[in-house]
PDB file of N, CA and C in Angstrom:
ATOM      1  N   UNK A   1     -22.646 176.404  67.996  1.00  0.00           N
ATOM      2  CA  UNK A   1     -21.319 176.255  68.547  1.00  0.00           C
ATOM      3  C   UNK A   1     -20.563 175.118  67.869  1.00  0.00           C
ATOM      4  N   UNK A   2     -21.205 174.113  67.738  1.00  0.00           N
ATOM      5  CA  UNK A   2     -20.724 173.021  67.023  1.00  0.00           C
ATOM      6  C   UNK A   2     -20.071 173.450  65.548  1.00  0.00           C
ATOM      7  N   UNK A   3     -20.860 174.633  64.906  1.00  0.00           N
ATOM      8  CA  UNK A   3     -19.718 174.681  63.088  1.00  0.00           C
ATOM      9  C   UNK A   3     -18.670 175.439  63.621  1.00  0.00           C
ATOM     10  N   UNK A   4     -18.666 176.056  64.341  1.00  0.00           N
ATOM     11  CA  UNK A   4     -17.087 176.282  64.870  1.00  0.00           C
ATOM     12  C   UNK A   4     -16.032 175.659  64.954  1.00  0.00           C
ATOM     13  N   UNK A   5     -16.305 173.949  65.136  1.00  0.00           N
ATOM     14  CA  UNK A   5     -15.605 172.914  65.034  1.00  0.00           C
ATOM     15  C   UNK A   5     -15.085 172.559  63.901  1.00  0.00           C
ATOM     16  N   UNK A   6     -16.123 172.991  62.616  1.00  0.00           N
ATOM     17  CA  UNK A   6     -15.809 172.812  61.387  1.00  0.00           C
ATOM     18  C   UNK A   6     -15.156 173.918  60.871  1.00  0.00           C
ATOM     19  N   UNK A   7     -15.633 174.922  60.981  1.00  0.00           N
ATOM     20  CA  UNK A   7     -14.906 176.264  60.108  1.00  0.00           C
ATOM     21  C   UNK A   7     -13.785 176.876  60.600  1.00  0.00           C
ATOM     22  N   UNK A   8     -13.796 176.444  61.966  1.00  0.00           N
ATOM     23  CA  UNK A   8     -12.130 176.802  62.448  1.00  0.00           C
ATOM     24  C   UNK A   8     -11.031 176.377  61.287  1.00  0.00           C
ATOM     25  N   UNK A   9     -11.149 174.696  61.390  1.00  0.00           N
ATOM     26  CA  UNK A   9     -10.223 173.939  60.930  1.00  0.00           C
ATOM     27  C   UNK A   9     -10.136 174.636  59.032  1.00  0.00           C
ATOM     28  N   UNK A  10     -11.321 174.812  58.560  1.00  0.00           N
ATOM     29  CA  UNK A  10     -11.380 174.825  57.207  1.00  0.00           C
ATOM     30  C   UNK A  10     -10.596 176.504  57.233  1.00  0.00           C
ATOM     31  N   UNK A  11     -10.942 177.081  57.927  1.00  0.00           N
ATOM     32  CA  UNK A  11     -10.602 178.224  57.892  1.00  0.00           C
ATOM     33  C   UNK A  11      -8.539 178.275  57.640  1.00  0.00           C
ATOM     34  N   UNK A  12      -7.969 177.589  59.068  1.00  0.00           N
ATOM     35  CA  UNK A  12      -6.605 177.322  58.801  1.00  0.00           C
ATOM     36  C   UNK A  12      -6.436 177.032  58.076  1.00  0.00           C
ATOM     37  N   UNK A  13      -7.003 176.062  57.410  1.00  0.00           N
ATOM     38  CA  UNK A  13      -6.573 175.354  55.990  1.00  0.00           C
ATOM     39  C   UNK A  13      -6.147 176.202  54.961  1.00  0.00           C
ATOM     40  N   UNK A  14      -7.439 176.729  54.897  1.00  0.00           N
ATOM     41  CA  UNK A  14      -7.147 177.836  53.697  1.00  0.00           C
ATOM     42  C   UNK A  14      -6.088 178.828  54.027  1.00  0.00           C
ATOM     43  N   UNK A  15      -6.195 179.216  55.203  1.00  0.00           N
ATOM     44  CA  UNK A  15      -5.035 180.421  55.593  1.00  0.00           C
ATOM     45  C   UNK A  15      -3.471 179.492  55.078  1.00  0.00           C
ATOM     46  N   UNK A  16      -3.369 178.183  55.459  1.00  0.00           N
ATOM     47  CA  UNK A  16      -1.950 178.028  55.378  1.00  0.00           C
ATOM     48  C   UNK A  16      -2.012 177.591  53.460  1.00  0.00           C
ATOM     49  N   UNK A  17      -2.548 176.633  52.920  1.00  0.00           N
ATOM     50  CA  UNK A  17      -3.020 176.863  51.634  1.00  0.00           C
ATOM     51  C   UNK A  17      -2.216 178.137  50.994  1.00  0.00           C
ATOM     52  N   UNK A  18      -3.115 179.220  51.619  1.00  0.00           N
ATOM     53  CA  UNK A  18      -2.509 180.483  50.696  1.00  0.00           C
ATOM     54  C   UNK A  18      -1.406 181.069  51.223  1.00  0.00           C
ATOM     55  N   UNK A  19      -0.979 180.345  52.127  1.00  0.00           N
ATOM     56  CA  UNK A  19       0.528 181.287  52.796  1.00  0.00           C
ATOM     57  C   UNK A  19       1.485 180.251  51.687  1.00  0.00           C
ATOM     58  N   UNK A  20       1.017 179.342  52.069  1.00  0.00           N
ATOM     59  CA  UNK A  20       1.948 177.950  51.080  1.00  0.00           C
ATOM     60  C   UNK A  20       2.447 178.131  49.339  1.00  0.00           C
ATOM     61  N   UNK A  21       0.869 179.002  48.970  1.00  0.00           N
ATOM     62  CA  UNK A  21       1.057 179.243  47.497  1.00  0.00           C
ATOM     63  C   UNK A  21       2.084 180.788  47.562  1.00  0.00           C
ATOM     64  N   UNK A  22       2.149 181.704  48.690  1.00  0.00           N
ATOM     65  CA  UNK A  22       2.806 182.933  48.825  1.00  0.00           C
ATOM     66  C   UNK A  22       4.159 182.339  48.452  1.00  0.00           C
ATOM     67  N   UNK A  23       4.552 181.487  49.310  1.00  0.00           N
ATOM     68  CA  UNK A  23       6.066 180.852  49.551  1.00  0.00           C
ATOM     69  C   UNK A  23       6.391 180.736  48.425  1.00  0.00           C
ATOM     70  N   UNK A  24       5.504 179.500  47.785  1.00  0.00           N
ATOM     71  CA  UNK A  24       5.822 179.231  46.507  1.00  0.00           C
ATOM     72  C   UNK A  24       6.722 180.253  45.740  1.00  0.00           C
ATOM     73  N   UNK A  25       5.499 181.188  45.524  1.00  0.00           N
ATOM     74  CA  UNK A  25       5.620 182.058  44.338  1.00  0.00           C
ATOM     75  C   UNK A  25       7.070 182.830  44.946  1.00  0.00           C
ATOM     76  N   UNK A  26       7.411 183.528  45.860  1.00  0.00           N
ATOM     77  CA  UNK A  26       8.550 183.930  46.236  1.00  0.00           C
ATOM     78  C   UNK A  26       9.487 182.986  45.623  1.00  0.00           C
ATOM     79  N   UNK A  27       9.733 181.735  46.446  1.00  0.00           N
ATOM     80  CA  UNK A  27      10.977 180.791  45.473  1.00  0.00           C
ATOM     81  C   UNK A  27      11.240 181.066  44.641  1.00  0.00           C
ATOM     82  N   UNK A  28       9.710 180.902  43.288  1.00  0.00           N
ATOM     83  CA  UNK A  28       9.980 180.916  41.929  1.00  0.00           C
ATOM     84  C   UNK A  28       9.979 182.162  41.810  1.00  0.00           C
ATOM     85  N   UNK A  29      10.574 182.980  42.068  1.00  0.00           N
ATOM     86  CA  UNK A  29      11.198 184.089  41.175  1.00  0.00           C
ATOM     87  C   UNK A  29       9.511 184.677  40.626  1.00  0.00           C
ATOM     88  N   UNK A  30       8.382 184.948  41.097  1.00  0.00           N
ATOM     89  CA  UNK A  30       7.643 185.343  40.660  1.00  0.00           C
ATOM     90  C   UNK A  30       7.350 186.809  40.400  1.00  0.00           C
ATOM     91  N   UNK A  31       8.216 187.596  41.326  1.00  0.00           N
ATOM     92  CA  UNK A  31       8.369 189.074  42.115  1.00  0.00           C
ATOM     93  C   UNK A  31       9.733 189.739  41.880  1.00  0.00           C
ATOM     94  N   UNK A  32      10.748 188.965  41.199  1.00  0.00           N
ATOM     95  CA  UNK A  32      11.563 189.589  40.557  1.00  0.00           C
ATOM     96  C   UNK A  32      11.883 190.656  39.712  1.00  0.00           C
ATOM     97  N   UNK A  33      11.008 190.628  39.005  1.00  0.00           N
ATOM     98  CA  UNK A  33      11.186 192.280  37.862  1.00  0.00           C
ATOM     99  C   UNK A  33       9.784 192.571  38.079  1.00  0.00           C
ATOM    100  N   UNK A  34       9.058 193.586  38.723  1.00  0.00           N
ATOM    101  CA  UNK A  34       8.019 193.645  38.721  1.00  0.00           C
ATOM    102  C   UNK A  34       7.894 195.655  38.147  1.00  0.00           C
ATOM    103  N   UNK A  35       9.222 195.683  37.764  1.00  0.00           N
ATOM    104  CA  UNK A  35       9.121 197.578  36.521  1.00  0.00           C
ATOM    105  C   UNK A  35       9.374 196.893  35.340  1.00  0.00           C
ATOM    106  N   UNK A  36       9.812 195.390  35.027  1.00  0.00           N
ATOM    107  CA  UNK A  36      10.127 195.411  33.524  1.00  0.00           C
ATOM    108  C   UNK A  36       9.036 195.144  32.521  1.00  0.00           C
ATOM    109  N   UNK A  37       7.697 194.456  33.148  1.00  0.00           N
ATOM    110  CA  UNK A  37       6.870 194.711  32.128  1.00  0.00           C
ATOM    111  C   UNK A  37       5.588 195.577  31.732  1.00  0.00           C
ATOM    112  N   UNK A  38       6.148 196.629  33.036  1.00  0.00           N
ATOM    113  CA  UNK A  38       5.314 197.748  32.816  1.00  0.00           C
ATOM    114  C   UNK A  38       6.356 198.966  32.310  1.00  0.00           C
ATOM    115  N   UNK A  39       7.153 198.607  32.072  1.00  0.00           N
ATOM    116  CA  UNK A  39       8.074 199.267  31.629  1.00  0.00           C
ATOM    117  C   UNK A  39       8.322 199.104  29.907  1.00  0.00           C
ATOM    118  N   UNK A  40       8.521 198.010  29.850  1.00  0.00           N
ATOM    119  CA  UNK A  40       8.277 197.004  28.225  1.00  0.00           C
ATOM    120  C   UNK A  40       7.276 197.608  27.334  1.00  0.00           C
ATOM    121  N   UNK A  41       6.166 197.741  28.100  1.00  0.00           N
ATOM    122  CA  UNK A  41       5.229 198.162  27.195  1.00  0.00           C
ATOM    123  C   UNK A  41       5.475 199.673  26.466  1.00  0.00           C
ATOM    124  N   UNK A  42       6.038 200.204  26.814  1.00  0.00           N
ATOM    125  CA  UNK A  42       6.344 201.486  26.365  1.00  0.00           C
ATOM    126  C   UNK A  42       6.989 201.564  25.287  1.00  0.00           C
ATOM    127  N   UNK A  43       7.909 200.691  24.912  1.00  0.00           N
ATOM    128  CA  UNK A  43       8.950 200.092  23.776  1.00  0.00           C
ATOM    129  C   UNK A  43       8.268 199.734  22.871  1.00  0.00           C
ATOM    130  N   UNK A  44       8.169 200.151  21.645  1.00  0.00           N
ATOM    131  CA  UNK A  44       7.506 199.606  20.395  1.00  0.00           C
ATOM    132  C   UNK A  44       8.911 198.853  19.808  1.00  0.00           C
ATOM    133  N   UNK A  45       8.706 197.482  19.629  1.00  0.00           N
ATOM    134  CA  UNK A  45       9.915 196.955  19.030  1.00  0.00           C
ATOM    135  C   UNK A  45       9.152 196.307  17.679  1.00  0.00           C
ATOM    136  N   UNK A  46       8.251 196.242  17.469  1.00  0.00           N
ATOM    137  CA  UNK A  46       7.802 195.981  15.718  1.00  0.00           C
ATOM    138  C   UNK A  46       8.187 196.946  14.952  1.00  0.00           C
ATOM    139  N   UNK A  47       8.752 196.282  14.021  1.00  0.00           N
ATOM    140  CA  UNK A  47       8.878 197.262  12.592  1.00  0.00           C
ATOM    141  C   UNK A  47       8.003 196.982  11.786  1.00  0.00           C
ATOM    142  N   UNK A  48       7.644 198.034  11.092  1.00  0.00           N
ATOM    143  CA  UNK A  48       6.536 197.984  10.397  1.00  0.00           C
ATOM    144  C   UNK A  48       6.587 197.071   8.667  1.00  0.00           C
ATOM    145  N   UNK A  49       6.032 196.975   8.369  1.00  0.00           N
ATOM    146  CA  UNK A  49       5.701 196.296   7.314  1.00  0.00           C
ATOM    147  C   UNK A  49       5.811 196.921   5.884  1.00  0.00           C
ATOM    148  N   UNK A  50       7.215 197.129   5.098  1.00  0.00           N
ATOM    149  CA  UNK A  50       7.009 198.077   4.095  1.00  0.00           C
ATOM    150  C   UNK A  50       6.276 197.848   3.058  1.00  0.00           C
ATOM    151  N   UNK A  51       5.923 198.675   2.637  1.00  0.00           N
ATOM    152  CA  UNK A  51       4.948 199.061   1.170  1.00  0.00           C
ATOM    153  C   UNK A  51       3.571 198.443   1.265  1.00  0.00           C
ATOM    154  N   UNK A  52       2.909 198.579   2.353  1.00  0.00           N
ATOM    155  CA  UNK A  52       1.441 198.344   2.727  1.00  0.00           C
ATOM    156  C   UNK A  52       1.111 199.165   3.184  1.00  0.00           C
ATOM    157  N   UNK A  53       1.330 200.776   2.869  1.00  0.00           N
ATOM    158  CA  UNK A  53       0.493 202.166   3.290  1.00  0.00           C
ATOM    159  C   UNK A  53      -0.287 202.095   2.158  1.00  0.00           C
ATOM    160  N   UNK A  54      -1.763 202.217   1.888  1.00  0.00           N
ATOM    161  CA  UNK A  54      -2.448 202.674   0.752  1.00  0.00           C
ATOM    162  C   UNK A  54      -2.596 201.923   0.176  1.00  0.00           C
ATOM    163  N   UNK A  55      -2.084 200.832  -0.212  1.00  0.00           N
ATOM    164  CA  UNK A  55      -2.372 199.080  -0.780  1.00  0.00           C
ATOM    165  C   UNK A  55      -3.121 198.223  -0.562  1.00  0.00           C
ATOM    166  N   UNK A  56      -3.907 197.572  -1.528  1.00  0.00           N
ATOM    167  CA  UNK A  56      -5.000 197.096  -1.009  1.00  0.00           C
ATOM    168  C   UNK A  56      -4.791 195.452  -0.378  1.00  0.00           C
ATOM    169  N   UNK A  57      -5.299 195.204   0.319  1.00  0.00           N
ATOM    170  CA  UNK A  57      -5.259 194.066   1.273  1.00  0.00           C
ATOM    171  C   UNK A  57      -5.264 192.747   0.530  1.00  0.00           C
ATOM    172  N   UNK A  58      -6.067 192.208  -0.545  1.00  0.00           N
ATOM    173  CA  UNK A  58      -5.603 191.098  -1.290  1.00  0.00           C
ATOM    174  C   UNK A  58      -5.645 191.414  -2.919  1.00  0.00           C
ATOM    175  N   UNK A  59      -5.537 189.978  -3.480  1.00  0.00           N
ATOM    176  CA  UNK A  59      -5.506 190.086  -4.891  1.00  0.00           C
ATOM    177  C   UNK A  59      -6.893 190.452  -5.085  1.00  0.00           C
ATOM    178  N   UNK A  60      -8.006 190.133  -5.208  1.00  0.00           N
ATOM    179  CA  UNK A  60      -9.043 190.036  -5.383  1.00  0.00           C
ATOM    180  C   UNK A  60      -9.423 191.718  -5.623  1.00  0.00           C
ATOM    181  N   UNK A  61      -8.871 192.588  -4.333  1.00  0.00           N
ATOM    182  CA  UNK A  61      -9.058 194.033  -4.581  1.00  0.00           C
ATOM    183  C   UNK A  61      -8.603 194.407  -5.617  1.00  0.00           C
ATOM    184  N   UNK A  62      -7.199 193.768  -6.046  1.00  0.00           N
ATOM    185  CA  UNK A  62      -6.709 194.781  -7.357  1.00  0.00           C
ATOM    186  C   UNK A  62      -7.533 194.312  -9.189  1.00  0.00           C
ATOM    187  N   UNK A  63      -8.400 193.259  -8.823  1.00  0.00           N
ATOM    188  CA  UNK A  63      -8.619 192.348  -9.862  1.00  0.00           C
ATOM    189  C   UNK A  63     -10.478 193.520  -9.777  1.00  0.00           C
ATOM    190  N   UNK A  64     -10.895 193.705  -9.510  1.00  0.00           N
ATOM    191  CA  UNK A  64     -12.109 194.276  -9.606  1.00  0.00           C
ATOM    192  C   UNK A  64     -11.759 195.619  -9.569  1.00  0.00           C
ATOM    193  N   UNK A  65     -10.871 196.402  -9.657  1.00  0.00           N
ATOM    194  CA  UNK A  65     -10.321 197.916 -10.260  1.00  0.00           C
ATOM    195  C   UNK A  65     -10.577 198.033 -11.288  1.00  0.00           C
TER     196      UNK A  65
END
């Protein structure tokens, strides 16, 4: 009966702890766009790299041909 005394209290703790970090994150704008970067990923915005199809990767390759 007695850790009841203890784990009550530790228990709130933690409950308000993580309500505290909830708040937080609301304020900061954490939950704001939550389709844009699953959305983003779909977008290929690199352009590719011209004239490195079929080319060999350093000097060294073209020097032992």
């Amino acid at each position: 009966m007695t850790d009841f005394y203890y784990l009550i209290p530790i228990a709130l703790a933690l409950g308000v702890a993580g309500l505290a970090a909830f708040m937080w994150s609301l304020r900061s704008g954490q939950y704001d766009d939550l389709d844009g970067a699953a959305e983003r990923i779909l977008f290929d915005e690199d352009a590719p790299i011209k004239g490195t199809a079929g080319e060999p990767h350093s000097t060294t390759d073209q020097t032992r041909r």
